[in-house]
C-alpha atoms as a PDB file:
ATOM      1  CA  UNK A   1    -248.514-101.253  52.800  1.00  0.00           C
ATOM      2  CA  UNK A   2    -250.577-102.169  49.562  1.00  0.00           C
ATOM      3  CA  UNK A   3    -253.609-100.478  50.229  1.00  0.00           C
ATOM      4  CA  UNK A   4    -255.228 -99.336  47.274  1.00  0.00           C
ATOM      5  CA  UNK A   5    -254.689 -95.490  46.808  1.00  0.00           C
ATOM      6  CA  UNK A   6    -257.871 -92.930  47.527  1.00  0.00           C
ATOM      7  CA  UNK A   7    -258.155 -89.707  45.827  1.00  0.00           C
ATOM      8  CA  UNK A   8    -259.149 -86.693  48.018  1.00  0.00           C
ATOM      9  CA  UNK A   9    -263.165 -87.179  46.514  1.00  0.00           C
ATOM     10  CA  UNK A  10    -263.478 -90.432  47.669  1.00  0.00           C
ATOM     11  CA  UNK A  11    -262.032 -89.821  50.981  1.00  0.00           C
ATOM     12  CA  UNK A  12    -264.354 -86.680  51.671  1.00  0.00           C
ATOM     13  CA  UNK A  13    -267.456 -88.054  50.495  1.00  0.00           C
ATOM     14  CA  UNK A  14    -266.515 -90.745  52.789  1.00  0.00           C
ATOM     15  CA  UNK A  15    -266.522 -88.507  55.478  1.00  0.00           C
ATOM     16  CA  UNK A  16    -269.725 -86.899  53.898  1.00  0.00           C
ATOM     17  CA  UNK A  17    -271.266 -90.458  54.147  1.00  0.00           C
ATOM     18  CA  UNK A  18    -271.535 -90.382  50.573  1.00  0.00           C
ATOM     19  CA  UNK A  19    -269.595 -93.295  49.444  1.00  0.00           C
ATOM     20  CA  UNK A  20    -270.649 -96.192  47.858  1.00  0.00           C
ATOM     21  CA  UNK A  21    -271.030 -99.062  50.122  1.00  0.00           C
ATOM     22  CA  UNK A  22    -267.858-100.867  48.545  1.00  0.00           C
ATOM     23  CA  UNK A  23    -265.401 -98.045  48.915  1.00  0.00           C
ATOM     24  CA  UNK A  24    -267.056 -97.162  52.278  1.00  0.00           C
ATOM     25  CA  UNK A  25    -265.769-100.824  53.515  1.00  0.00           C
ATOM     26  CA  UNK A  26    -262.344-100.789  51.262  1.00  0.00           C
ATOM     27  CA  UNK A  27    -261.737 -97.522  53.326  1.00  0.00           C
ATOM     28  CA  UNK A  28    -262.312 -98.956  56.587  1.00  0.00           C
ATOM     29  CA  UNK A  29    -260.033-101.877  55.981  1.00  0.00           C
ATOM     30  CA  UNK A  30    -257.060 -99.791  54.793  1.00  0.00           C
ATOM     31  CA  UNK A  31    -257.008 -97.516  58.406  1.00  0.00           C
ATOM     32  CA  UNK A  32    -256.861-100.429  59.993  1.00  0.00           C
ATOM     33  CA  UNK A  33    -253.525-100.794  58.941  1.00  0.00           C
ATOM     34  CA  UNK A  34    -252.643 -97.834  57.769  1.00  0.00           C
ATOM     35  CA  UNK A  35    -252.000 -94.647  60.303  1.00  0.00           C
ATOM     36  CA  UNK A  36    -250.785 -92.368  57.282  1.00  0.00           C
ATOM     37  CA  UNK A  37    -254.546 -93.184  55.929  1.00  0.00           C
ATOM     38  CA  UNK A  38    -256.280 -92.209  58.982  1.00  0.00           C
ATOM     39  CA  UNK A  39    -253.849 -88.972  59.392  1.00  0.00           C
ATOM     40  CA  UNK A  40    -254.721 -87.770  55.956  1.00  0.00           C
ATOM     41  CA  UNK A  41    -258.717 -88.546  56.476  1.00  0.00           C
ATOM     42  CA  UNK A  42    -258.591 -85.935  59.339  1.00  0.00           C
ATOM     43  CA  UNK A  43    -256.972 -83.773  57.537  1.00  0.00           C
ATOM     44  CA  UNK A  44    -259.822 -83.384  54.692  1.00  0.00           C
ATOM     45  CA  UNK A  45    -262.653 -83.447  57.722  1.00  0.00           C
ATOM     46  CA  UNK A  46    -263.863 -80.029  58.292  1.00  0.00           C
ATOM     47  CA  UNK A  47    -265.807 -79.800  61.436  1.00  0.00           C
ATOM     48  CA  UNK A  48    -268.587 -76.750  59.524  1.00  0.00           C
ATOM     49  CA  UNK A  49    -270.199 -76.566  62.911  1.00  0.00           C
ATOM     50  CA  UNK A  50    -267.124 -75.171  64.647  1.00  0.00           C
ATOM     51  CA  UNK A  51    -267.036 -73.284  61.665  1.00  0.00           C
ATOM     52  CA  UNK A  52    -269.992 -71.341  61.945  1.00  0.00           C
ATOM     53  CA  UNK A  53    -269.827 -70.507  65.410  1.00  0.00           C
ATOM     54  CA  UNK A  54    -266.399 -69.221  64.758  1.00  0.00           C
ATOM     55  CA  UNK A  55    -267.434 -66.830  62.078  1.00  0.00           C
ATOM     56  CA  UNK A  56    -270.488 -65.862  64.231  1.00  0.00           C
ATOM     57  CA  UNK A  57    -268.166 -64.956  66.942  1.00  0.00           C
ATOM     58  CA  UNK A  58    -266.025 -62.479  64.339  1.00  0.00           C
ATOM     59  CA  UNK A  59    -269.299 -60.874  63.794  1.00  0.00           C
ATOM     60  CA  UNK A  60    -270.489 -60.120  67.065  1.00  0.00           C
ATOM     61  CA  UNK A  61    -266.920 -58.827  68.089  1.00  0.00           C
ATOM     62  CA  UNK A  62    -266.405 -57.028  64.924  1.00  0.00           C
ATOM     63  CA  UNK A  63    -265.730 -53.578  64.787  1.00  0.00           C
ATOM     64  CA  UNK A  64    -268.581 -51.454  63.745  1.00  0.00           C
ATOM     65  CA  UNK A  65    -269.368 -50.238  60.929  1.00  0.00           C
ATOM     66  CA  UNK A  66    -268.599 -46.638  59.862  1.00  0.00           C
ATOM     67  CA  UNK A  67    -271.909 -44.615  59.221  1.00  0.00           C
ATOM     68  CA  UNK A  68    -272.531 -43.977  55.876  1.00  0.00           C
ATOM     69  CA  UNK A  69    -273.002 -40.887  54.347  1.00  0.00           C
ATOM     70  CA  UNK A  70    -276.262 -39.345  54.166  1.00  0.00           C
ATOM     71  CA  UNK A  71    -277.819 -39.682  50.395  1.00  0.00           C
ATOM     72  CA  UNK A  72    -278.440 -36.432  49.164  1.00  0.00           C
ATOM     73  CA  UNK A  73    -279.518 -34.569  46.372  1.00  0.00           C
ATOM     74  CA  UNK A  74    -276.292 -33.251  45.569  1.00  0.00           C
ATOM     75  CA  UNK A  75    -273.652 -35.880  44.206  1.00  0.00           C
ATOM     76  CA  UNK A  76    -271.254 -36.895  46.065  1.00  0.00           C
ATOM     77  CA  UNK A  77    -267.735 -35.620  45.449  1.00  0.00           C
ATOM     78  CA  UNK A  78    -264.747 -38.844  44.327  1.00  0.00           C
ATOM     79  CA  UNK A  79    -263.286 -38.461  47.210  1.00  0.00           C
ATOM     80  CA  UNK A  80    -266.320 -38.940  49.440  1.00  0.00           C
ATOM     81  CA  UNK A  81    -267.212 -42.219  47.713  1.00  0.00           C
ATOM     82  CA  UNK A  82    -263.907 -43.699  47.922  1.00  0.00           C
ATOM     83  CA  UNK A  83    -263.643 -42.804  51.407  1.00  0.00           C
ATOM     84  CA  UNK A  84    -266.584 -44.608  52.125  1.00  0.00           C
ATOM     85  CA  UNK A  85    -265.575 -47.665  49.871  1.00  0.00           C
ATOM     86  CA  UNK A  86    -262.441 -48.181  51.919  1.00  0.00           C
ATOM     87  CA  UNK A  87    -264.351 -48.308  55.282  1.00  0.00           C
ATOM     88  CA  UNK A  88    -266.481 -51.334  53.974  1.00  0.00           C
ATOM     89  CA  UNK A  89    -263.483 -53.466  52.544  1.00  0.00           C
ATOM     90  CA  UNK A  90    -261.639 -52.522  56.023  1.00  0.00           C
ATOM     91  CA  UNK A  91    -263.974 -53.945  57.956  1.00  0.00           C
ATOM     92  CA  UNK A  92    -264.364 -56.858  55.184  1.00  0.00           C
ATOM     93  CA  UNK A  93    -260.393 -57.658  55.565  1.00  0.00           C
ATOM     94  CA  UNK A  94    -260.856 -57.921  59.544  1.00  0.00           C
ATOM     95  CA  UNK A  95    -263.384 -60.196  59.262  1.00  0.00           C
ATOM     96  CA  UNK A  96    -262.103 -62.372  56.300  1.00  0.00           C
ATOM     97  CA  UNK A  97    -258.265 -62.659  57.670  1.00  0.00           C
ATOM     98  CA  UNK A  98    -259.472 -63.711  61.043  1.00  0.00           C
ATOM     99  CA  UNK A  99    -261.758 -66.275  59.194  1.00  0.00           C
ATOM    100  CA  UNK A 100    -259.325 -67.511  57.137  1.00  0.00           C
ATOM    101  CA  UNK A 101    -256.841 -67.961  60.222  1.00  0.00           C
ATOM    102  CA  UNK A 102    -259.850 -70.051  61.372  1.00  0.00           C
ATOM    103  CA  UNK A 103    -260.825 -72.282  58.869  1.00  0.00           C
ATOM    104  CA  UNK A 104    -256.472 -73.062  58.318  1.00  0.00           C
ATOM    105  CA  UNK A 105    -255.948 -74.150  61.837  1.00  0.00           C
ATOM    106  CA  UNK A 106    -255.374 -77.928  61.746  1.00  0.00           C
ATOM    107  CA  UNK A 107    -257.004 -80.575  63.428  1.00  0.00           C
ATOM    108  CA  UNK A 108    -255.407 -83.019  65.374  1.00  0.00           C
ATOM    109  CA  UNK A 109    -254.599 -86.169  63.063  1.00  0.00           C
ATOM    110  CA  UNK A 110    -257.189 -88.841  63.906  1.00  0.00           C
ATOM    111  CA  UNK A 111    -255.775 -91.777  65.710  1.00  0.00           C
ATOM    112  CA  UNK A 112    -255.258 -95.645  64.438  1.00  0.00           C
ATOM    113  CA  UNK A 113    -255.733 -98.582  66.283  1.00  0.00           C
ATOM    114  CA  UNK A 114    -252.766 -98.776  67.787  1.00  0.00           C
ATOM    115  CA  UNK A 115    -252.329 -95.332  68.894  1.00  0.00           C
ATOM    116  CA  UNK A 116    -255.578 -96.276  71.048  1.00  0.00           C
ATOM    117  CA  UNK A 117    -253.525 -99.679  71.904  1.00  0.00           C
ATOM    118  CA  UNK A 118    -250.768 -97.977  73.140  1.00  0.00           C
ATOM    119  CA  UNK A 119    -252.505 -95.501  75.133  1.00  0.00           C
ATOM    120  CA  UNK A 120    -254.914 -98.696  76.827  1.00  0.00           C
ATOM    121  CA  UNK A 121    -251.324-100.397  77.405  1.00  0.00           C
ATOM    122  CA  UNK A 122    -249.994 -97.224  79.119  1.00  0.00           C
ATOM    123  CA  UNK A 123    -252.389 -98.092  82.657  1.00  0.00           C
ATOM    124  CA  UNK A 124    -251.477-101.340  82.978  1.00  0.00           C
ATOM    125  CA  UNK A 125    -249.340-101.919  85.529  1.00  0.00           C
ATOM    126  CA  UNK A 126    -247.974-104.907  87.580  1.00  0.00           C
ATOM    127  CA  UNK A 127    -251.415-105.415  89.630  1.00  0.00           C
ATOM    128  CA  UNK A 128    -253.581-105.053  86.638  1.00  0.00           C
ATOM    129  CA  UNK A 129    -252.584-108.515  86.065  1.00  0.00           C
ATOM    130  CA  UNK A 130    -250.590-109.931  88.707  1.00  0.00           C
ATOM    131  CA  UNK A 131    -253.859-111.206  90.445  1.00  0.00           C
ATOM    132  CA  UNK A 132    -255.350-113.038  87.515  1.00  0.00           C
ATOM    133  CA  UNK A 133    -254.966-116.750  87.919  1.00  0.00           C
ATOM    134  CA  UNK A 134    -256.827-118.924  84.965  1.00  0.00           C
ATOM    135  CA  UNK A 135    -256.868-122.594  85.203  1.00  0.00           C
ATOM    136  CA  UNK A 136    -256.472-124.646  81.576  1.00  0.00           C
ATOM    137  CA  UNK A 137    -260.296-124.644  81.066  1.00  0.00           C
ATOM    138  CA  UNK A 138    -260.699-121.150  81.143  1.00  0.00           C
ATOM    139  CA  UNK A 139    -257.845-119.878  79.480  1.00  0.00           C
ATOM    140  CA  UNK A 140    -258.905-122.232  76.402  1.00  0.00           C
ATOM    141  CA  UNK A 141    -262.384-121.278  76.840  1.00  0.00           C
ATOM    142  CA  UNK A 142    -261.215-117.369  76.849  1.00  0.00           C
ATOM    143  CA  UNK A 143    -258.810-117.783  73.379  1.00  0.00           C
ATOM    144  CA  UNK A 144    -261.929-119.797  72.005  1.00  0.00           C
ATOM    145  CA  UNK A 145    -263.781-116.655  72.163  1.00  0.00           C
ATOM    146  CA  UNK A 146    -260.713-114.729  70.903  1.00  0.00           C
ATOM    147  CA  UNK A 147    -260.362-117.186  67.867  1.00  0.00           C
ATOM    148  CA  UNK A 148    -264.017-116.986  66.840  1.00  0.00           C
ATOM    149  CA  UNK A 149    -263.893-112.562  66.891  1.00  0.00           C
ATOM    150  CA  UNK A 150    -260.975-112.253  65.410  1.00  0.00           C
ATOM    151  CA  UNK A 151    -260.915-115.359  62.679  1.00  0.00           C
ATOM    152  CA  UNK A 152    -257.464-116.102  64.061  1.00  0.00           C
ATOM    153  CA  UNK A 153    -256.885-119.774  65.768  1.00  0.00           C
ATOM    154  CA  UNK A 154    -254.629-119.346  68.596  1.00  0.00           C
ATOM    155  CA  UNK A 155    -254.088-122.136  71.029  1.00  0.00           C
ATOM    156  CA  UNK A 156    -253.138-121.688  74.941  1.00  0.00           C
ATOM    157  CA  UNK A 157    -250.065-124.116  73.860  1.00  0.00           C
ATOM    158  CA  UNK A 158    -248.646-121.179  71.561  1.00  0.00           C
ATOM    159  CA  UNK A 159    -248.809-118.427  74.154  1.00  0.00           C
ATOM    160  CA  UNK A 160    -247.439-120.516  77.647  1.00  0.00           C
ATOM    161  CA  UNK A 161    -243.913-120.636  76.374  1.00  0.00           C
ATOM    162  CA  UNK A 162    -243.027-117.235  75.325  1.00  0.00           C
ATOM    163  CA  UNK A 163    -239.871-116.488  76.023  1.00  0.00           C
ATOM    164  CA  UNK A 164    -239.770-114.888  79.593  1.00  0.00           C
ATOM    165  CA  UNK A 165    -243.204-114.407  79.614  1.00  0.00           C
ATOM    166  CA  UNK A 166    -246.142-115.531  81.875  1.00  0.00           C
ATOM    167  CA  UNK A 167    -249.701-115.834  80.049  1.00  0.00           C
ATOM    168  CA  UNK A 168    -252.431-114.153  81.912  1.00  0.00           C
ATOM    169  CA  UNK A 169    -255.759-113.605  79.909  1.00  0.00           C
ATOM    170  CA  UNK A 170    -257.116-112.421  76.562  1.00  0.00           C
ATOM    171  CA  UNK A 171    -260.338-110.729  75.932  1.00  0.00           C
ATOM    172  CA  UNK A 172    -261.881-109.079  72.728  1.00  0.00           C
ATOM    173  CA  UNK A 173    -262.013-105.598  71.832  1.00  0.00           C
ATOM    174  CA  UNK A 174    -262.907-103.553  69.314  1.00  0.00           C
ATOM    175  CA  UNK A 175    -261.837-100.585  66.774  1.00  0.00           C
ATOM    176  CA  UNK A 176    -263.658 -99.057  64.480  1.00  0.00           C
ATOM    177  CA  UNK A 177    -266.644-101.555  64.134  1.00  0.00           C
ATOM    178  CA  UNK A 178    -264.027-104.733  64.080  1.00  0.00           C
ATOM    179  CA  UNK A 179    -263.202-107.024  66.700  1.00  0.00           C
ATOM    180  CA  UNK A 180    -259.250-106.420  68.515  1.00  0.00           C
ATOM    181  CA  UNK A 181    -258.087-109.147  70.290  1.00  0.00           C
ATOM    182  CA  UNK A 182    -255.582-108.665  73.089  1.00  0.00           C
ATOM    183  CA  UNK A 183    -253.485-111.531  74.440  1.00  0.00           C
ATOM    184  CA  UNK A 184    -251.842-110.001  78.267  1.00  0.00           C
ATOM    185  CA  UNK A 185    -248.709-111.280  79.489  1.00  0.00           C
ATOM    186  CA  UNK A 186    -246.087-110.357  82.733  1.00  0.00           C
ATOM    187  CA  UNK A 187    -242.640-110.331  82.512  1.00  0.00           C
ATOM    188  CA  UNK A 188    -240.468-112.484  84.659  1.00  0.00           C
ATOM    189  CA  UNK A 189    -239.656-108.763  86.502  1.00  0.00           C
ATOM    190  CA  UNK A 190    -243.714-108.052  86.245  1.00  0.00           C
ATOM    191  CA  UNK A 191    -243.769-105.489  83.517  1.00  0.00           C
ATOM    192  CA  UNK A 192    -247.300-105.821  81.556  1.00  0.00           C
ATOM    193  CA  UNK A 193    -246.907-107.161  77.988  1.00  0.00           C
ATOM    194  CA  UNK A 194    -249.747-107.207  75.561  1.00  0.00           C
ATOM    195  CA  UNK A 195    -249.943-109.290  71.891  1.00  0.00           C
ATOM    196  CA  UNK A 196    -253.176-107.439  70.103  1.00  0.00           C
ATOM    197  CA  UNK A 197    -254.589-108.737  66.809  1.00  0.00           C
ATOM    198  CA  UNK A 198    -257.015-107.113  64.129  1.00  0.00           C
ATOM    199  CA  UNK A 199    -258.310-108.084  60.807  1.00  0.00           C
ATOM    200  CA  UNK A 200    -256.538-106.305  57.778  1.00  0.00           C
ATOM    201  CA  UNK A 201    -257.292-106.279  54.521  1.00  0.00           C
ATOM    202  CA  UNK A 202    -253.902-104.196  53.783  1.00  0.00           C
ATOM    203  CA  UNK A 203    -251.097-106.567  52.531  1.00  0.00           C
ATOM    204  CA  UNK A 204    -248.478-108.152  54.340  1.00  0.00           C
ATOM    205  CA  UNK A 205    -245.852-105.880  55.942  1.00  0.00           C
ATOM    206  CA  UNK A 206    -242.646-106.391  57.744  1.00  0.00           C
ATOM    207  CA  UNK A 207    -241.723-105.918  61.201  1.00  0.00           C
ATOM    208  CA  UNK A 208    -241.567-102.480  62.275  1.00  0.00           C
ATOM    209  CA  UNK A 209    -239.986-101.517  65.517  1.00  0.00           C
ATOM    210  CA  UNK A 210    -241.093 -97.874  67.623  1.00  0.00           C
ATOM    211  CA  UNK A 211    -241.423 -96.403  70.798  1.00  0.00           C
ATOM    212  CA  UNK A 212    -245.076 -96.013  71.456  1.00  0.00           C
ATOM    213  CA  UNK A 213    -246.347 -94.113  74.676  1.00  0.00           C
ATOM    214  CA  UNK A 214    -243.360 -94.306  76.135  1.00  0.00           C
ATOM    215  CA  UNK A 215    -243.271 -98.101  75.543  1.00  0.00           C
ATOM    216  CA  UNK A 216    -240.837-100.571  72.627  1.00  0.00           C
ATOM    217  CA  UNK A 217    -243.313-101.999  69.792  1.00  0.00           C
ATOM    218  CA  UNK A 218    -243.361-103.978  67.057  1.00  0.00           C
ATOM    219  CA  UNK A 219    -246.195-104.330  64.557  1.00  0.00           C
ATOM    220  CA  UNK A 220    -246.337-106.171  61.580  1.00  0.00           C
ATOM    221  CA  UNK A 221    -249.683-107.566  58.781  1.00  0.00           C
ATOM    222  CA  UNK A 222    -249.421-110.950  57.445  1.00  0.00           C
ATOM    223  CA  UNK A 223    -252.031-113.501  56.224  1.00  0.00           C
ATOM    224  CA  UNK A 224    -255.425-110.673  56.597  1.00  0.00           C
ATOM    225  CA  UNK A 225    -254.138-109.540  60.186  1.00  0.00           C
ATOM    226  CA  UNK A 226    -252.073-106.828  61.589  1.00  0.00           C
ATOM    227  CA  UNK A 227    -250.092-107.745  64.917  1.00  0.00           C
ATOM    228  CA  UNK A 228    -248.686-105.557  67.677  1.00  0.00           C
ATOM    229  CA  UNK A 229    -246.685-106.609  70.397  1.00  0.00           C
ATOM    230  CA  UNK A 230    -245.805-103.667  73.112  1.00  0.00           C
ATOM    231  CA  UNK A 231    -244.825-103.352  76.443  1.00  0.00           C
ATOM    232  CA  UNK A 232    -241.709-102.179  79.046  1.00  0.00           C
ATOM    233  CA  UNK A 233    -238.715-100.027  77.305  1.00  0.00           C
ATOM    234  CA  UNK A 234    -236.628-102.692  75.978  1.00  0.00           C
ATOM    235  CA  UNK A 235    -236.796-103.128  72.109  1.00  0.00           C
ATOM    236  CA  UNK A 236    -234.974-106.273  71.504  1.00  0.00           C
ATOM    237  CA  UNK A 237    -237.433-107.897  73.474  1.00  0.00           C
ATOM    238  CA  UNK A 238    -240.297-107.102  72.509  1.00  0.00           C
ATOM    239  CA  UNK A 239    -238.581-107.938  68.861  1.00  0.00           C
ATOM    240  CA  UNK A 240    -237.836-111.331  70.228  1.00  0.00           C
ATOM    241  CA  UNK A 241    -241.233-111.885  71.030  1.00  0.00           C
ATOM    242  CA  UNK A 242    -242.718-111.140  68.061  1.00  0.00           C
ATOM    243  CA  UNK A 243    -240.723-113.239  65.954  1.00  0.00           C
ATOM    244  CA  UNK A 244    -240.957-116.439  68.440  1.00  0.00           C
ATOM    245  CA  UNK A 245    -244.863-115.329  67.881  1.00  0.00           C
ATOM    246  CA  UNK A 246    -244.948-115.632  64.316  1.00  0.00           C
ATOM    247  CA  UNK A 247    -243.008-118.509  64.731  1.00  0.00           C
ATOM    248  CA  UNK A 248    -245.860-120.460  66.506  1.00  0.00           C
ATOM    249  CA  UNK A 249    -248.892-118.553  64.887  1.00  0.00           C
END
């Protein structure tokens, strides 16, 4: 990927909401493309709310203090103060190790795009789609809408001949405040097949093959979009598929 490298500052004040409007948007480009971006941004955001009603939970269940001695006129003998000295930092260590077991915990990593992709993809089955019938009017009218969300012509011509493929629909989506397109598909044995596209202002990237959900994927970025292709188990397919894509795309 050659998105631009954030320091930790800029990416907690962006989750402070205190970046400037520039960043803020060069920021939101990048995890569109980039999971190890979006991983590391959870990381650094620290929910203070949990926080606090964490620490006020130590407090009520902490043990109680140890009464103090009595002030008196006489003064109090080394051993007597040190005594009570070492009750108070006791008590302090409880309280501050169980905090600090708190606040370290980690946070699940936040999720990209296509982690959400993948997970959508996961409920399709055969009937999501087998029933879906589009004449040529409205499947052109349906990628028309696609290609004016996503700045991405595509043309019902390109998708009909996939190999061992049968086009079904496509419909926008969205992630993060941009527009997703996903282009659905059934194999000739009626596993569900999805093509999803989302602006990117990451640079171009080469193919990258993975098991998502259970499910072979490819992604990819070229020309200001990311791609991914995923469905079924079998990787060389979904592979194929991808390149005959960018072949006609």
């Amino acid at each position: 990927m050659n998105n631009p490298a954030f320091t930790d500052e800029q990416l907690t004040a962006y989750l402070d909401g205190e970046l400037d409007d520039d960043t803020r948007t060069a920021i939101d480009d990048a995890l569109a493309s980039d999971d190890a971006l979006g991983e590391r941004l959870a990381s650094l955001d620290i929910d203070t709310d949990a926080i606090k009603a964490g620490f006020d939970s130590l407090l009520t269940s902490a043990p109680q203090m140890p009464a103090m001695p009595e002030v008196s006129t006489s003064p109090a003998t080394p051993a007597s103060r040190w005594g009570a000295l070492a009750a108070v930092f006791l008590v302090a260590s409880v309280i501050g190790g169980l905090g600090t077991r708190f606040l370290l915990t980690p946070e699940a990593p936040q999720r990209g795009w296509v982690s959400y992709v993948a997970a959508y993809q996961a409920l399709y089955t055969t009937d999501t789609l087998e029933h879906v019938q589009l004449n040529e009017p409205q499947a052109t009218a349906e990628l028309e809408r696609v290609t004016q969300a996503v700045s991405r012509p595509l043309e019902l011509a390109q998708l009909t001949n996939l190999p061992g493929l049968q086009y079904k629909r496509a419909q926008v989506l969205g992630f993060n405040g941009k527009p997703l397109a996903q282009l659905t598909f059934l194999t000739d044995a009626g596993e569900p097949i999805a093509i999803c596209i989302i602006p990117s202002s990451g640079g171009n990237s080469a193919m990258e093959s993975s098991v998502l959900e259970g499910m072979a994927a490819t992604k990819w970025v070229d020309g200001g979009h990311a791609y991914l292709v995923i469905g079924g188990d079998d990787s060389d397919r979904i592979r194929t598929i991808a390149e005959a894509l960018t072949a006609r795309i």
